[in-house]
N, C-alpha and C. Protein backbone atom coordinates (compact mmCIF):
# COMPACT_ATOMS: atom_id res chain seq x y z
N UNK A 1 2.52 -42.41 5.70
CA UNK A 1 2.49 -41.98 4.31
C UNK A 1 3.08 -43.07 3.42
N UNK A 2 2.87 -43.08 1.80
CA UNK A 2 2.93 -43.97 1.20
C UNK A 2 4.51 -43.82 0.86
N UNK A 3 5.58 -44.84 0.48
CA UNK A 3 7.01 -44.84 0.46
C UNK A 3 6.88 -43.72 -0.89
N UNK A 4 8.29 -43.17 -1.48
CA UNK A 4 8.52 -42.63 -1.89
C UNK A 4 9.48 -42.93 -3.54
N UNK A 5 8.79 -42.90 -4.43
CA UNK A 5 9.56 -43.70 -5.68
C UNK A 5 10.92 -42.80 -5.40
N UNK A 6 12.33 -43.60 -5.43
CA UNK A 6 13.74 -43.13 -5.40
C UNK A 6 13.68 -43.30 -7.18
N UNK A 7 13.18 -42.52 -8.17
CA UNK A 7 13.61 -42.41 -9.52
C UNK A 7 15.07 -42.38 -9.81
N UNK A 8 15.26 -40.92 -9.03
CA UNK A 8 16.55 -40.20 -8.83
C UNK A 8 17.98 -40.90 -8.44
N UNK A 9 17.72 -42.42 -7.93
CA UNK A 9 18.20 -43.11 -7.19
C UNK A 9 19.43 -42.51 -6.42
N UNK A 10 18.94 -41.82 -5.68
CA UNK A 10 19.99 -41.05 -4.38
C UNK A 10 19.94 -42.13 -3.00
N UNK A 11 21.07 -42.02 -3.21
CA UNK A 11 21.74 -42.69 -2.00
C UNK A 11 21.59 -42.25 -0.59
N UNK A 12 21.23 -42.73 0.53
CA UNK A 12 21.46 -42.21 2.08
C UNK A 12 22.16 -40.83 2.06
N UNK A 13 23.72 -41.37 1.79
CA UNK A 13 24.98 -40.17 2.06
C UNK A 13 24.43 -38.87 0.86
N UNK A 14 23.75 -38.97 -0.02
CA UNK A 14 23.70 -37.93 -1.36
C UNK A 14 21.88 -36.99 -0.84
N UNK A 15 21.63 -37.65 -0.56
CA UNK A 15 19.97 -37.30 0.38
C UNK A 15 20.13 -36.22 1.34
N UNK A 16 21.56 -36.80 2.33
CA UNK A 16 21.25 -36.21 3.47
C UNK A 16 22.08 -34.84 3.31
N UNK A 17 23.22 -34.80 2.64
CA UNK A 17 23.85 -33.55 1.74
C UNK A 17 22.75 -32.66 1.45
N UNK A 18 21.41 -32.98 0.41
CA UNK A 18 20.67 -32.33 0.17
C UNK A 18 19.91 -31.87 0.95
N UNK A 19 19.61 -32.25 2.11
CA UNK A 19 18.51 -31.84 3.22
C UNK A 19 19.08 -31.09 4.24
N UNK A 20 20.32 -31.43 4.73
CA UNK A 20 21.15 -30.31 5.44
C UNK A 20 21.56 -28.83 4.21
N UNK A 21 21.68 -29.17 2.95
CA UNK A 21 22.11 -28.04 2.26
C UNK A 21 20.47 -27.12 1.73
N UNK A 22 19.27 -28.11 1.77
CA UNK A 22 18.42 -27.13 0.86
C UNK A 22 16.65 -27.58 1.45
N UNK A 23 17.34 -28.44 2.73
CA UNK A 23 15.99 -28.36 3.35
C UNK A 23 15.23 -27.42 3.76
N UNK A 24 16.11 -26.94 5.19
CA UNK A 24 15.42 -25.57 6.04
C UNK A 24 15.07 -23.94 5.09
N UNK A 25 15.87 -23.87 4.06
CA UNK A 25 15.13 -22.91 3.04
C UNK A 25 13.73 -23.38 2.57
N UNK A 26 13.70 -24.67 2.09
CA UNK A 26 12.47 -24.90 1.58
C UNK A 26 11.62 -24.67 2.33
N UNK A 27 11.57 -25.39 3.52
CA UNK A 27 10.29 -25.58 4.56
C UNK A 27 10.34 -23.97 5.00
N UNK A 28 11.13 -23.34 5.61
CA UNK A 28 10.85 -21.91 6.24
C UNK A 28 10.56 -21.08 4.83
N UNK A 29 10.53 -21.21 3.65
CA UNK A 29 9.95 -20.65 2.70
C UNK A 29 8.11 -20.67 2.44
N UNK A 30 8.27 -22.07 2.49
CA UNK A 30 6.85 -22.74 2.47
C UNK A 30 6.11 -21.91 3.66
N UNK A 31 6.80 -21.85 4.83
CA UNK A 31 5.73 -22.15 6.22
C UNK A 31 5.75 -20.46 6.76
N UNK A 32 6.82 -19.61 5.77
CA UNK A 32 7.36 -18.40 6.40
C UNK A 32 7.56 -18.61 7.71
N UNK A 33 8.64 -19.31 7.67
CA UNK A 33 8.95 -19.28 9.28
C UNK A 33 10.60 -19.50 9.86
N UNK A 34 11.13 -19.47 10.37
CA UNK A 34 12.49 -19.42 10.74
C UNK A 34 12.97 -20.80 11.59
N UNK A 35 12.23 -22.09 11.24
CA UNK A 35 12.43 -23.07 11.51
C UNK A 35 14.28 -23.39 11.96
N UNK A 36 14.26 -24.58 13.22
CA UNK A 36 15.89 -24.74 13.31
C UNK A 36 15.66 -26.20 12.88
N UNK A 37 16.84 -26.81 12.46
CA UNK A 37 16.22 -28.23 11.80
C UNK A 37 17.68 -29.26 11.94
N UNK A 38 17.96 -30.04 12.37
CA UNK A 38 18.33 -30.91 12.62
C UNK A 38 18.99 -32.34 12.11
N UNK A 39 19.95 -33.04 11.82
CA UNK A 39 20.10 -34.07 10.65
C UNK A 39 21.16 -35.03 11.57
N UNK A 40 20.68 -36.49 11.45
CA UNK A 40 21.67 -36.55 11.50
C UNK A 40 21.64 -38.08 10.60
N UNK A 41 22.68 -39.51 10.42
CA UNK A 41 22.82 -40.00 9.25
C UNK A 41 23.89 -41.16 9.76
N UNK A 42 22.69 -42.57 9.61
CA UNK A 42 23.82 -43.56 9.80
C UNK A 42 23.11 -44.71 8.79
N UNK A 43 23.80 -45.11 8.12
CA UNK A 43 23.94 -46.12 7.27
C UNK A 43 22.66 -45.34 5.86
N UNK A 44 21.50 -45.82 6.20
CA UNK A 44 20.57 -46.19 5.45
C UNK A 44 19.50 -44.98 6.02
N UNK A 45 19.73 -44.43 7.18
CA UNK A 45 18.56 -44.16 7.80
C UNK A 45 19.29 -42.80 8.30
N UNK A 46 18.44 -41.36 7.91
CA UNK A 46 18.20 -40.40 8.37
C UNK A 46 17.66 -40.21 9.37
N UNK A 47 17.72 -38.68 10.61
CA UNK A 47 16.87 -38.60 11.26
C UNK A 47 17.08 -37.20 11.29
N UNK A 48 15.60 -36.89 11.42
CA UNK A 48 15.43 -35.74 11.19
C UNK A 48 14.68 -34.76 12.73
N UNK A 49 15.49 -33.77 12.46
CA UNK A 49 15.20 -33.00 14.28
C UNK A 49 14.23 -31.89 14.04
N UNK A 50 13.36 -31.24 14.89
CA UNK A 50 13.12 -29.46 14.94
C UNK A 50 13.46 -29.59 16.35
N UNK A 51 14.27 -29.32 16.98
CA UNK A 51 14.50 -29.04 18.55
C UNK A 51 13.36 -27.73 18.95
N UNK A 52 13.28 -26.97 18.24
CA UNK A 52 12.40 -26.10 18.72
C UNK A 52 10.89 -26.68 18.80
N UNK A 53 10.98 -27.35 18.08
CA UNK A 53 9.33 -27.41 17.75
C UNK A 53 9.14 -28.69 18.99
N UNK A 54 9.74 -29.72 18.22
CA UNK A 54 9.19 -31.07 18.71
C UNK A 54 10.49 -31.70 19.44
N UNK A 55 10.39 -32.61 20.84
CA UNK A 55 11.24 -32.84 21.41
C UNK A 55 11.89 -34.04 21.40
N UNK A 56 13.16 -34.20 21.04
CA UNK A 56 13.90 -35.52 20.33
C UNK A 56 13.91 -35.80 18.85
N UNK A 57 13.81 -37.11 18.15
CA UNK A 57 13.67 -37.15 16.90
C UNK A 57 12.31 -37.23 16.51
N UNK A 58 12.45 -36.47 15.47
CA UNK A 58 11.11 -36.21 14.75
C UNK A 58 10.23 -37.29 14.24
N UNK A 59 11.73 -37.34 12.78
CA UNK A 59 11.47 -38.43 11.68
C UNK A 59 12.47 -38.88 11.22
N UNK A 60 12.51 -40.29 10.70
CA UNK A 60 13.52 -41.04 9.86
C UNK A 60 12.80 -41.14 8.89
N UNK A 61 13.91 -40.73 8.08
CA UNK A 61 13.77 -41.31 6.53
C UNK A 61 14.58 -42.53 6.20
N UNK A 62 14.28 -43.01 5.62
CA UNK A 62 14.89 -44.61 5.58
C UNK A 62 15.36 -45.06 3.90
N UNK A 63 16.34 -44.77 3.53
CA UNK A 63 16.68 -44.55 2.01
C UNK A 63 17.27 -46.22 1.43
N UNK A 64 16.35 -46.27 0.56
CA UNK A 64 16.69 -47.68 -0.13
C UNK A 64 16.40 -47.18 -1.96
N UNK A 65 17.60 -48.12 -2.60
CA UNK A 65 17.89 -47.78 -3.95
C UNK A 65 16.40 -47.54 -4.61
N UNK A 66 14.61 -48.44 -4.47
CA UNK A 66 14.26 -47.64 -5.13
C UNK A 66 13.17 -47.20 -4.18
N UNK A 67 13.07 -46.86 -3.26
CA UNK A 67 12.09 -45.94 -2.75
C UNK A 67 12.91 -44.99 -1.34
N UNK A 68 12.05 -44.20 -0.55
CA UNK A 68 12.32 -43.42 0.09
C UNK A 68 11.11 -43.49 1.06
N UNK A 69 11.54 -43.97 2.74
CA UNK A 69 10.22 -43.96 3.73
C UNK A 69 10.39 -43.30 4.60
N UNK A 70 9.00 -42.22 4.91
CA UNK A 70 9.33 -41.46 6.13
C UNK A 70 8.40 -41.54 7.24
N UNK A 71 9.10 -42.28 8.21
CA UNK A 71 8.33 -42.61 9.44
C UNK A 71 8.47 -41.86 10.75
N UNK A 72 7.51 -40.97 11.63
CA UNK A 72 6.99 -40.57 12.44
C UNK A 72 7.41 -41.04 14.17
N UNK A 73 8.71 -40.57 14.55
CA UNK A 73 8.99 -41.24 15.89
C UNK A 73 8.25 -40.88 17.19
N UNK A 74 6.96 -41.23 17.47
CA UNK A 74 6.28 -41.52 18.71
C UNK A 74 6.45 -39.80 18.69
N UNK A 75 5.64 -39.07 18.16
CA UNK A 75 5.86 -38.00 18.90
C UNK A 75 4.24 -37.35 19.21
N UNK A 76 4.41 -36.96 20.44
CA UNK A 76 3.32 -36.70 21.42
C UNK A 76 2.41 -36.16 20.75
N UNK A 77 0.82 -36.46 21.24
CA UNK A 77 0.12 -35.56 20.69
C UNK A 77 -0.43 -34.37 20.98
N UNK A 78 0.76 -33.82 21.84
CA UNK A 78 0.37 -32.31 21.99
C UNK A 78 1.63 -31.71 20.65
N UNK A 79 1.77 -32.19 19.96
CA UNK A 79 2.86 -31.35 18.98
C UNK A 79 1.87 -31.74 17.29
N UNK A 80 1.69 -30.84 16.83
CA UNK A 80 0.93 -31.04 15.70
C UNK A 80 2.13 -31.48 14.56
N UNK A 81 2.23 -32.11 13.91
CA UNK A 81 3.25 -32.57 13.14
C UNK A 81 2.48 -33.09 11.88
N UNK A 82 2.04 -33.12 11.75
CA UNK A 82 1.22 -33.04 10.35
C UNK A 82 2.11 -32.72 9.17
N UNK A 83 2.09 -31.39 9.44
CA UNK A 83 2.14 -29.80 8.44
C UNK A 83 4.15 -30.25 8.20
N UNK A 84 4.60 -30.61 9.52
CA UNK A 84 5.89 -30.61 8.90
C UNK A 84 6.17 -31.97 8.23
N UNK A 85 5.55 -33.23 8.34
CA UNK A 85 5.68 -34.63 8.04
C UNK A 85 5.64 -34.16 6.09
N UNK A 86 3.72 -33.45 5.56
CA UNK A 86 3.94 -33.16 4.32
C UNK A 86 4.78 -32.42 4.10
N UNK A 87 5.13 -31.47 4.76
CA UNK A 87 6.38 -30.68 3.68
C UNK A 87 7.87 -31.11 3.52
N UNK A 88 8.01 -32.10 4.50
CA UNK A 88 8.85 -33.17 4.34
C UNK A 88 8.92 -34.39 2.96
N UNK A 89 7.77 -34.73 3.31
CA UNK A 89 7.23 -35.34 2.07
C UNK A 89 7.60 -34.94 0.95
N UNK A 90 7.08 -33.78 0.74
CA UNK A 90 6.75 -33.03 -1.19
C UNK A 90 8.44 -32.70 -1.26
N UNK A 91 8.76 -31.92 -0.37
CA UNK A 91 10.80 -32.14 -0.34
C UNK A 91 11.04 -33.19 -0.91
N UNK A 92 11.24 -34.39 -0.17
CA UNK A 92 11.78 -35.55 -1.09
C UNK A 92 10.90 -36.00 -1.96
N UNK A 93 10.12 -35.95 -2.65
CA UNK A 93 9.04 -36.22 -3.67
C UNK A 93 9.80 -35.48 -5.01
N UNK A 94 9.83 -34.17 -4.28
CA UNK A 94 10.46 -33.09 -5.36
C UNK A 94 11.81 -33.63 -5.72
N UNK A 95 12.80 -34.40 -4.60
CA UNK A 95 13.85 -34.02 -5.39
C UNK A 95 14.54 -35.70 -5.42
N UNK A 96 13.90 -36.27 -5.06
CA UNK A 96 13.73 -38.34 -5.73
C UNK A 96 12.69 -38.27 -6.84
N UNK A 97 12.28 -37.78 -7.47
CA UNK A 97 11.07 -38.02 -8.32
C UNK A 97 11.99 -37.06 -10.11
């Protein structure tokens, strides 16, 4: 997917606050579903878990002052990941933009 304009200019540490505090509402709102979700946060670079769904790390987000990238870690193609990559997406779209 295409990087992500950081308007908002949120920082790594201010990002990942927001995604542990107002991620898993969003997406289990979106998807009606009771998603478990995962975070964790070193320097620059997020990573993002569903232990239930998909096995190991999902996705990193990779936070630089002006954009926001979210890249796809090797995950198998018996796990459809699509559906959670965009709603990942429009999340930080929504709240860097």
């Amino acid at each position: 997917m295409e990087p992500i304009k950081n308007t908002a200019a949120l920082s790594a540490e201010k990002l990942f606050g927001i995604l542990k505090t107002e991620f898993a509402g969003y997406i289990n709102s979106k998807l009606d579903s009771g998603l478990n979700i995962g975070f964790a946060h070193v320097d620059d670079v997020i990573n993002v878990l569903f232990p239930d769904v998909i096995e190991g790390i999902a996705f990193s987000i990779i936070v630089s002052e002006k954009e926001i990238t979210v890249t796809e870690n090797h995950i198998s193609p018996e796990y459809n990941s699509g559906l959670l990559e965009q709603q990942l997406n429009d999340f930080l779209t929504l709240k860097a933009g």
